[in-house]
C-alpha atoms as a PDB file:
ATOM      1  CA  UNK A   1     134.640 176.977 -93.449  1.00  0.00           C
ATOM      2  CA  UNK A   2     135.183 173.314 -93.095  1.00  0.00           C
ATOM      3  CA  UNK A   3     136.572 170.328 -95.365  1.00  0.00           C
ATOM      4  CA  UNK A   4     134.652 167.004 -96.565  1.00  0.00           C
ATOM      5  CA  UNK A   5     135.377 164.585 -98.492  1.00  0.00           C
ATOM      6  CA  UNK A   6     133.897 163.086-102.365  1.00  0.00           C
ATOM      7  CA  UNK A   7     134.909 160.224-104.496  1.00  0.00           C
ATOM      8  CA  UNK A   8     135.479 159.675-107.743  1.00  0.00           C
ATOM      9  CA  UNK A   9     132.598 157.540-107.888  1.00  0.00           C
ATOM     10  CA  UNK A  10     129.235 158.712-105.982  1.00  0.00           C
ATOM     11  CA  UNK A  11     127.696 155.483-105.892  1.00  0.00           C
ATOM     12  CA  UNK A  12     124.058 154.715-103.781  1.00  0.00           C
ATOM     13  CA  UNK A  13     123.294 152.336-101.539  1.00  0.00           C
ATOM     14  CA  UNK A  14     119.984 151.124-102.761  1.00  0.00           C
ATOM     15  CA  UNK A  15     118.940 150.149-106.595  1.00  0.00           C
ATOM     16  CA  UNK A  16     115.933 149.421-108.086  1.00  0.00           C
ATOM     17  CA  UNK A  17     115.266 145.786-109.798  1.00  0.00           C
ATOM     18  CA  UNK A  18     112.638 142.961-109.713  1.00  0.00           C
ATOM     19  CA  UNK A  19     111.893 141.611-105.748  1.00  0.00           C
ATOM     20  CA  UNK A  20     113.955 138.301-104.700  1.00  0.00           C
ATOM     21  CA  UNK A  21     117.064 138.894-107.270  1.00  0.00           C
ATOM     22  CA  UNK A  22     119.803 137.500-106.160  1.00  0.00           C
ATOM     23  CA  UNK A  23     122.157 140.318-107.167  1.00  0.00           C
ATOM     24  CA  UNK A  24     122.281 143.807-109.088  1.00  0.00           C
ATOM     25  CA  UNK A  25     124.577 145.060-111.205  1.00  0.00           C
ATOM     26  CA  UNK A  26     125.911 148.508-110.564  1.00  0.00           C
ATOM     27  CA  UNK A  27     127.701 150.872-112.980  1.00  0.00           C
ATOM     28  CA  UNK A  28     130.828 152.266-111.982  1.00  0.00           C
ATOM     29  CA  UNK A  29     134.253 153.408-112.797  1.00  0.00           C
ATOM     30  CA  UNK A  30     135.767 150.966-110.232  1.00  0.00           C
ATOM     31  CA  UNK A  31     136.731 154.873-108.378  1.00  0.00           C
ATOM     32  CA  UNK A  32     134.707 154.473-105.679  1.00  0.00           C
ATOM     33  CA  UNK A  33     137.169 154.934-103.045  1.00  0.00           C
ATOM     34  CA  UNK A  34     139.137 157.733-104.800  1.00  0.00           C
ATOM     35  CA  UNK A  35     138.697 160.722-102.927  1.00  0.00           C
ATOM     36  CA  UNK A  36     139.184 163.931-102.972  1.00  0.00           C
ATOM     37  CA  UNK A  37     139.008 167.004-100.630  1.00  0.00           C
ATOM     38  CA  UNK A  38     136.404 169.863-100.979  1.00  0.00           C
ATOM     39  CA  UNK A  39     136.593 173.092 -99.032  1.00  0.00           C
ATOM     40  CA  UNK A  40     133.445 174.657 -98.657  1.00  0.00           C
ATOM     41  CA  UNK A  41     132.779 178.244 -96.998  1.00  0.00           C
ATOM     42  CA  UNK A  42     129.974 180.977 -96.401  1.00  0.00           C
ATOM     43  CA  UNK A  43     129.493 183.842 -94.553  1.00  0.00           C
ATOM     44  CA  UNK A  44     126.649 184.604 -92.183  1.00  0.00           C
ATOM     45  CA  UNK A  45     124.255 186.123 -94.875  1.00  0.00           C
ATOM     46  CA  UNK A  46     124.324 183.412 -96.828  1.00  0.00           C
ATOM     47  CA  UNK A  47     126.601 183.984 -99.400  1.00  0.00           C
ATOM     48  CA  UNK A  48     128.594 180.988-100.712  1.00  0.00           C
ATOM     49  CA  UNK A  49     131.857 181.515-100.964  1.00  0.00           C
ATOM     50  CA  UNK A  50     133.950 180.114-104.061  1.00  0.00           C
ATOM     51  CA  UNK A  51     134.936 176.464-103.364  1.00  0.00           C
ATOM     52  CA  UNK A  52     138.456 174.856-102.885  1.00  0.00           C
ATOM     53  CA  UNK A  53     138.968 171.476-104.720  1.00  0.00           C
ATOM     54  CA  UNK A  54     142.214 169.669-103.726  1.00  0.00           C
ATOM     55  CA  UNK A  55     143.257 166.777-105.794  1.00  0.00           C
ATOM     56  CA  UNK A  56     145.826 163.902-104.921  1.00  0.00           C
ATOM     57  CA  UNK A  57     149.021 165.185-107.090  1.00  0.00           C
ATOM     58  CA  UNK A  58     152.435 165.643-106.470  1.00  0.00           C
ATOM     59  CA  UNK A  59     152.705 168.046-109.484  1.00  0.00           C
ATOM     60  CA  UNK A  60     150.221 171.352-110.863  1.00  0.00           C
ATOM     61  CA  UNK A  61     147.476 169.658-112.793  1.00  0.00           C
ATOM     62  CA  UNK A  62     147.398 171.026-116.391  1.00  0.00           C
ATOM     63  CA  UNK A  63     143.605 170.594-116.933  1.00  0.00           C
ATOM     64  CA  UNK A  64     141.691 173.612-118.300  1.00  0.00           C
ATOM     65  CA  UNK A  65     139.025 173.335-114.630  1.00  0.00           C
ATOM     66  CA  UNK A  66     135.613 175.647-115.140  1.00  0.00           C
ATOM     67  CA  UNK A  67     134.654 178.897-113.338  1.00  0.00           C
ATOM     68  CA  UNK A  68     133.558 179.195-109.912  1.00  0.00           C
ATOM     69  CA  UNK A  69     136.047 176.922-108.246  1.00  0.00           C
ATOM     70  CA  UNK A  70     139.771 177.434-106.838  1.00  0.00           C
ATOM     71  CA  UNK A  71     142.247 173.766-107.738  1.00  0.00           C
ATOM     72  CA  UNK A  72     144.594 172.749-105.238  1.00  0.00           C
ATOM     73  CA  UNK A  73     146.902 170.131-105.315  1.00  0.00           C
ATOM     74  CA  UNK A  74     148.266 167.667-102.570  1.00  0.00           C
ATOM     75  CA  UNK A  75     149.847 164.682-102.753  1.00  0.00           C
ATOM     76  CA  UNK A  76     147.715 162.627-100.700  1.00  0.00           C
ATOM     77  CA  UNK A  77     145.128 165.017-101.244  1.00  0.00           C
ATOM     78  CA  UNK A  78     144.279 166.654 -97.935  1.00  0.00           C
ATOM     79  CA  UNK A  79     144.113 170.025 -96.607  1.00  0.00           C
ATOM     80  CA  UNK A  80     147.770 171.209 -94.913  1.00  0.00           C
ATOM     81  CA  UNK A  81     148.851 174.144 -93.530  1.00  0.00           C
ATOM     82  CA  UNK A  82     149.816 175.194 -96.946  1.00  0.00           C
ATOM     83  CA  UNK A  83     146.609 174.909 -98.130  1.00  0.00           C
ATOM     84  CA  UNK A  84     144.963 176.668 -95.563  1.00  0.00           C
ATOM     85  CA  UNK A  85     147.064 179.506 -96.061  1.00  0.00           C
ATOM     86  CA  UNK A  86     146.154 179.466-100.090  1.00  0.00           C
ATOM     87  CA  UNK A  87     142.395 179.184 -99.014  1.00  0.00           C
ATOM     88  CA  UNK A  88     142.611 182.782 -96.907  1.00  0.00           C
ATOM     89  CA  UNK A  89     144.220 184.360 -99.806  1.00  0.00           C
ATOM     90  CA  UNK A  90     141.788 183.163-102.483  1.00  0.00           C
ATOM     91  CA  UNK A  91     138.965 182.779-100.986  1.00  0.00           C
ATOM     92  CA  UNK A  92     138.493 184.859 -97.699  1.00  0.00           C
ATOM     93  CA  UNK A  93     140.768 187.537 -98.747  1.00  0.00           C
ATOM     94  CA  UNK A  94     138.498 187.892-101.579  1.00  0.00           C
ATOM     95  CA  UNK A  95     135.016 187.651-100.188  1.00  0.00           C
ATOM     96  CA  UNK A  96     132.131 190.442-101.117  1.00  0.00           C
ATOM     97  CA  UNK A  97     132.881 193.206 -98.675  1.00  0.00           C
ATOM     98  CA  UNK A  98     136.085 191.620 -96.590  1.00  0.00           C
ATOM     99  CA  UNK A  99     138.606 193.958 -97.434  1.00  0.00           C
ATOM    100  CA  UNK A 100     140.133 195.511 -94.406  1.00  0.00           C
ATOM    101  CA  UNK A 101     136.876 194.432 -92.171  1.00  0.00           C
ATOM    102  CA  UNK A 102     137.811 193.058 -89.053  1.00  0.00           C
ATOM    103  CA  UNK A 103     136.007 189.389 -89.263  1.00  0.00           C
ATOM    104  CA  UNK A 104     135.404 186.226 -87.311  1.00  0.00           C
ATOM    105  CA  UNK A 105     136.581 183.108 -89.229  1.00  0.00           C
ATOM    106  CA  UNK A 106     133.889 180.145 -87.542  1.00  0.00           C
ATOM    107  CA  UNK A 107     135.989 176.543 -88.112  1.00  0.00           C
ATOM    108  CA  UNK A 108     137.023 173.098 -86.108  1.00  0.00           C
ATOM    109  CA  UNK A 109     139.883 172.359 -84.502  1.00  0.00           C
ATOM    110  CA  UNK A 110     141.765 170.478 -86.984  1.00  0.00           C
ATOM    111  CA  UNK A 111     145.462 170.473 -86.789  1.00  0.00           C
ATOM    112  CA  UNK A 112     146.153 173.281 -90.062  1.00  0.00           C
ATOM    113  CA  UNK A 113     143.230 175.411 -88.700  1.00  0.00           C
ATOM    114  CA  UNK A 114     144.903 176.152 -85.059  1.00  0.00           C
ATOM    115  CA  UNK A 115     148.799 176.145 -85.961  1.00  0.00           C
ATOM    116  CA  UNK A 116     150.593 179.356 -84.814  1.00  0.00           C
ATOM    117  CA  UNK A 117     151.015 179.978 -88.583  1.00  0.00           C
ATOM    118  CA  UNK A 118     148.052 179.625 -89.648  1.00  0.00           C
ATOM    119  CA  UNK A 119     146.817 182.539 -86.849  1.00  0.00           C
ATOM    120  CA  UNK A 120     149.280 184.955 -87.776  1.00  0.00           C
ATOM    121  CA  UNK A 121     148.057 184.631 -91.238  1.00  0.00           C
ATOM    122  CA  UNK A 122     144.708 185.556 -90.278  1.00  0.00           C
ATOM    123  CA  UNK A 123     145.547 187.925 -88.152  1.00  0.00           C
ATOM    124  CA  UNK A 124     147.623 189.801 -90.906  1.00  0.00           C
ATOM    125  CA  UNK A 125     143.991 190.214 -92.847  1.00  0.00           C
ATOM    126  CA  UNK A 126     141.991 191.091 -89.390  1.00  0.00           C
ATOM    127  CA  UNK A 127     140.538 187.727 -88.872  1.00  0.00           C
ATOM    128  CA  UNK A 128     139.706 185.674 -85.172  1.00  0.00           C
ATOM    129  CA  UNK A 129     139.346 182.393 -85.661  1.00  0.00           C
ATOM    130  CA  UNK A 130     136.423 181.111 -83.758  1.00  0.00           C
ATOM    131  CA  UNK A 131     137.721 177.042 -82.727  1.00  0.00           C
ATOM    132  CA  UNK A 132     134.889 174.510 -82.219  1.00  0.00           C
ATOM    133  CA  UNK A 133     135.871 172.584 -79.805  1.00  0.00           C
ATOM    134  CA  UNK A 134     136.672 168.958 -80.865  1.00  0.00           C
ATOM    135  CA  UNK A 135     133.629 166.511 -80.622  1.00  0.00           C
ATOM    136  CA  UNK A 136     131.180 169.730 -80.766  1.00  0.00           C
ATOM    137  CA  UNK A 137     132.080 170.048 -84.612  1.00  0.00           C
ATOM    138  CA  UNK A 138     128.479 167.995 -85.961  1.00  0.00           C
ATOM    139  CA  UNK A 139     126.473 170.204 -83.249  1.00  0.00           C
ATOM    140  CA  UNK A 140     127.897 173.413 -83.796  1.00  0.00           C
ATOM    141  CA  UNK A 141     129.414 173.455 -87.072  1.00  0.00           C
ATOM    142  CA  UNK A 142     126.737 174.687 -89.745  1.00  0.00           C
ATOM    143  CA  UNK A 143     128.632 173.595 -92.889  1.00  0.00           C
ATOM    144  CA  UNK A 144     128.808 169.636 -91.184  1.00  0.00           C
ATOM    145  CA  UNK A 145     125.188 170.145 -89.828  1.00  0.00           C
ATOM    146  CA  UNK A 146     123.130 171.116 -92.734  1.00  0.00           C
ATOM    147  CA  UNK A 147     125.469 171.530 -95.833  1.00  0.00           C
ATOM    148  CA  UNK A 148     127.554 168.930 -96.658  1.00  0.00           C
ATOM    149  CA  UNK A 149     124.697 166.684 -96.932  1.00  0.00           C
ATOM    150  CA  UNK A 150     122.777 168.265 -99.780  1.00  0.00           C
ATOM    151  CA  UNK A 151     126.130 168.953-101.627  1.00  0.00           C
ATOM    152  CA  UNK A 152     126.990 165.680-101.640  1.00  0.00           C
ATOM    153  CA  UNK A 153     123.204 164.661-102.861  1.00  0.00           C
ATOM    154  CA  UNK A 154     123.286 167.157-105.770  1.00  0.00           C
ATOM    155  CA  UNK A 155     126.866 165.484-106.782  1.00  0.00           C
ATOM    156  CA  UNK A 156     125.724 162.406-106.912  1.00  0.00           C
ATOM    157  CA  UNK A 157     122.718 163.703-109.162  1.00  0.00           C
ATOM    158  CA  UNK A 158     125.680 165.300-111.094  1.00  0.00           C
ATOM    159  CA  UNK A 159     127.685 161.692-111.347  1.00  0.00           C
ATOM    160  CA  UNK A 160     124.370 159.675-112.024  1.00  0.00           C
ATOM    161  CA  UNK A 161     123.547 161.693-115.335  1.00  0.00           C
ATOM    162  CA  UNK A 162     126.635 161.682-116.341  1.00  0.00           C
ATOM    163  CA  UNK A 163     126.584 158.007-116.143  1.00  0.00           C
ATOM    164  CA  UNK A 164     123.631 157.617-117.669  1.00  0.00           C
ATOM    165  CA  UNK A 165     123.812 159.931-121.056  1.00  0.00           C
ATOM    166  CA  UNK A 166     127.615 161.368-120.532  1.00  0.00           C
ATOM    167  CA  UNK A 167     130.055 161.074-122.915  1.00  0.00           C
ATOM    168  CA  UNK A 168     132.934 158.979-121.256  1.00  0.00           C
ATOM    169  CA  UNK A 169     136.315 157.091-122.241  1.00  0.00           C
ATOM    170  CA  UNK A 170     137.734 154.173-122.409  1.00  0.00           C
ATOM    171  CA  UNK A 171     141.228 152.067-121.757  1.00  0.00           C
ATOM    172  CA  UNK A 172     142.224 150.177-124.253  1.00  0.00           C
ATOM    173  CA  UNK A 173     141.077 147.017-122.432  1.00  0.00           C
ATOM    174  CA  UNK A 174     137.382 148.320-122.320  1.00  0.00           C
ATOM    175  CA  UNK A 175     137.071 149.726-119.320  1.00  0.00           C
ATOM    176  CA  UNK A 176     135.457 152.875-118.636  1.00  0.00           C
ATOM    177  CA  UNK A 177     137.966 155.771-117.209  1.00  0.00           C
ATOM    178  CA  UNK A 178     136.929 157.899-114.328  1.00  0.00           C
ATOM    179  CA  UNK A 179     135.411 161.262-114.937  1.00  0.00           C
ATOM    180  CA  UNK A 180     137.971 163.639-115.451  1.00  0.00           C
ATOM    181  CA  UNK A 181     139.520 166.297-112.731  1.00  0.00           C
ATOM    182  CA  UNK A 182     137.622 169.319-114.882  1.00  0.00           C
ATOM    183  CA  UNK A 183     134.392 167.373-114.874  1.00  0.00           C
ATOM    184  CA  UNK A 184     134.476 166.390-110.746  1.00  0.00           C
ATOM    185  CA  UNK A 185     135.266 170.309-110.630  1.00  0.00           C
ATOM    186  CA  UNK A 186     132.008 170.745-112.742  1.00  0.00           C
ATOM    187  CA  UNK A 187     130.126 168.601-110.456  1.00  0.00           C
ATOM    188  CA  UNK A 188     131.110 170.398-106.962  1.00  0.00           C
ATOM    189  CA  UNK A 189     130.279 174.067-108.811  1.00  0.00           C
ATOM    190  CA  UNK A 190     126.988 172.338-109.966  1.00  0.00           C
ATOM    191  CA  UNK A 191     126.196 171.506-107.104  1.00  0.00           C
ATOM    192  CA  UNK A 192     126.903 174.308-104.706  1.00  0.00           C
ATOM    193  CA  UNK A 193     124.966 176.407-107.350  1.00  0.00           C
ATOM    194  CA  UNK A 194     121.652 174.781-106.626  1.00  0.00           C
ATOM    195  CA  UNK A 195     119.507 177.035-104.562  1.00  0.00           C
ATOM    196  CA  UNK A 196     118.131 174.535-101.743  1.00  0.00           C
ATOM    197  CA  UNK A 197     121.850 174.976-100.618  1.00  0.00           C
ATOM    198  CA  UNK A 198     122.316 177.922 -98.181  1.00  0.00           C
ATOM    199  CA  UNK A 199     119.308 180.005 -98.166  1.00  0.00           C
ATOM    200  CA  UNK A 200     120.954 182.736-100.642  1.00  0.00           C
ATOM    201  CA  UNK A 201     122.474 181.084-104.671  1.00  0.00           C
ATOM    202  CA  UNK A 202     125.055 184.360-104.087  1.00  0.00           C
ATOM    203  CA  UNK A 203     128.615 183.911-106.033  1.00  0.00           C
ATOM    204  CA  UNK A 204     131.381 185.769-105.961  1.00  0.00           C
ATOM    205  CA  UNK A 205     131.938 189.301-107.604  1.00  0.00           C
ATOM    206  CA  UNK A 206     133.723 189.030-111.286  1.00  0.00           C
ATOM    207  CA  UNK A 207     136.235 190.979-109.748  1.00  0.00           C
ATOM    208  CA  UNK A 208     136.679 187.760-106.963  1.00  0.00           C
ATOM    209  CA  UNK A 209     138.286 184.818-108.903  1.00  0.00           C
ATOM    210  CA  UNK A 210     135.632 184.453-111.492  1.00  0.00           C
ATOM    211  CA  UNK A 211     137.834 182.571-113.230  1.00  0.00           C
ATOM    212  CA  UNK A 212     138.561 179.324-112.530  1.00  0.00           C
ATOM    213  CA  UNK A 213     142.214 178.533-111.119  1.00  0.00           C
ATOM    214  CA  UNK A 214     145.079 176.745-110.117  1.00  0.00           C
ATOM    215  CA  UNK A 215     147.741 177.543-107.764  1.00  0.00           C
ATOM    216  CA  UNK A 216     151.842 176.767-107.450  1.00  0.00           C
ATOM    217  CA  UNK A 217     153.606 176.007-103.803  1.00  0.00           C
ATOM    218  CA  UNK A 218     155.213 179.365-102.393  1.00  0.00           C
ATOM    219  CA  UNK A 219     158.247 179.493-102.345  1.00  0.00           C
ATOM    220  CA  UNK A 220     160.009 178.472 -98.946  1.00  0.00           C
ATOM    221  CA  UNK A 221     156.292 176.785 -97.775  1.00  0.00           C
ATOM    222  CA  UNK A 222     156.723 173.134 -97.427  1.00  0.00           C
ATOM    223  CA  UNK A 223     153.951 171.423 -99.482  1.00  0.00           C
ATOM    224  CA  UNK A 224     154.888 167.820 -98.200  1.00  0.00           C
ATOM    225  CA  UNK A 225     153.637 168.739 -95.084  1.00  0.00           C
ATOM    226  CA  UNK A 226     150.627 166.496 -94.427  1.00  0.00           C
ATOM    227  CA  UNK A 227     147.550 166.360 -92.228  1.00  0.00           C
ATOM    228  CA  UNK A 228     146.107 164.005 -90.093  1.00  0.00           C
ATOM    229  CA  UNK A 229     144.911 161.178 -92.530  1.00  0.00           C
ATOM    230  CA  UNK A 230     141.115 160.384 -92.167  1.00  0.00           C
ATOM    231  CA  UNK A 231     140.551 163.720 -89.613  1.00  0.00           C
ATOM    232  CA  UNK A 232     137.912 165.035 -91.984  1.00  0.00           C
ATOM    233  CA  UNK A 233     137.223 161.592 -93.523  1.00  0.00           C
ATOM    234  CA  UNK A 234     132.739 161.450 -93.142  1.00  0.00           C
ATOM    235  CA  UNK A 235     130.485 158.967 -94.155  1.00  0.00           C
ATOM    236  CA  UNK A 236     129.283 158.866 -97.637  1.00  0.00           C
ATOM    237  CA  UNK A 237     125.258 160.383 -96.906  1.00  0.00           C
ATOM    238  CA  UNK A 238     122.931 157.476 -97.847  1.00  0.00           C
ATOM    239  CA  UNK A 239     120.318 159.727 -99.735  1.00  0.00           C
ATOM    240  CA  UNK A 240     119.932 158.942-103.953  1.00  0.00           C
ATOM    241  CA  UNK A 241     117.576 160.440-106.234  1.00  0.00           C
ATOM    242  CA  UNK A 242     118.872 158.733-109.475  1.00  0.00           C
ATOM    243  CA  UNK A 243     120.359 155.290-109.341  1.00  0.00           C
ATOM    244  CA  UNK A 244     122.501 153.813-112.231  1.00  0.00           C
ATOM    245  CA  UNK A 245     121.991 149.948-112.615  1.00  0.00           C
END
């Protein structure tokens, strides 16, 4: 399991035009530094495990969000202790086979992963948490090694066309609104689908979350509590297939 970030905006770093123009135009929603956290996860077979999209809101977003992906909500959209605790009980909880297995959870050592909370909720659905030890996490993390790379690629793809021939809004000053929350969601489940990611296009069981949802703070569980800003904070992967000019 491990956290990376996306933007709104999945711009590239390299267009195509005529040689010796001065400048380029590029398309965008002017979101290019919105982010928001994904929390992708996948056991050792290969299958992918549903992913956890947390958005930077103080309140439940309302938004009807598509199948295959589990909406969180923080309001400076990071992953907290709270969240971490909402991604063991739906997503591990509920992976193919998990139920009352004793397991070994692979993750870093960021702050919500290694609280004393945190372990006692694992160990309350026989999990160990295996800790990478900090600096070791692009070596021996396989999610940050050879994952989040490709995802990010096919979103981009998914943000490109969508640019291109999608059907978008507008403010009443004429400028073009950022893709919705439901259609970002659409992205990240388009994109974990593809089969060059993992070496297994497994989902869930219907019986797993097939539906797509959204979840409330627990009562007593302090969802102000924040992480470290910028711990899982990458750089944006250079790679473009499609580039909108």
């Amino acid at each position: 399991m491990d956290e990376t970030p996306l933007t709104f905006d999945m711009l590239c770093n390299k267009t195509v035009d005529t040689k010796g123009v001065k400048s380029v135009v590029v398309r965008s929603t002017g979101h290019e530094k919105t982010r928001f956290t994904v929390v992708l996860s996948c056991l050792a077979d290969g299958t992918k495990l549903k992913p956890m999209v947390i958005f930077k809101r103080k309140r439940k977003p309302k938004n009807t969000f598509p199948p295959g992906v589990f909406v969180h909500y923080h309001e400076n959209g990071w992953m907290d202790e709270n969240g971490v605790k909402l991604w063991i009980d739906k997503i591990w909880k509920k992976r193919p086979g998990g139920a009352n297995r004793p397991s070994l959870l692979v993750w870093d050592a960021f702050g919500s992963h290694i609280t004393e909370a945190t372990t006692s909720h694992l160990n309350r659905c026989d999990t160990k948490a295996a800790v990478i030890p900090g600096g070791l996490t692009s070596i021996f993390q396989p999610l940050d090694v050879s994952l989040h790379k490709p995802l990010k690629d096919h979103v981009r793809q998914e943000w490109n066309k969508w640019m291109l021939n999608g059907q978008k809004s507008y403010t009443v000053g004429g400028f073009m609104r950022a893709p919705s929350l439901e259609l970002l969601c659409q992205f990240v489940v388009n994109a974990w689908d593809k089969d060059d990611i993992l070496w297994a296009n497994n989902e869930q069981e219907e019986d797993n979350q097939a539906s797509s949802e959204t979840d409330e703070c627990e009562e007593g569980i302090d969802c102000e509590h924040d992480s470290i800003p910028g711990e899982h904070v990458s750089d944006v992967d250079e790679s473009c297939q499609v580039t909108a000019t």
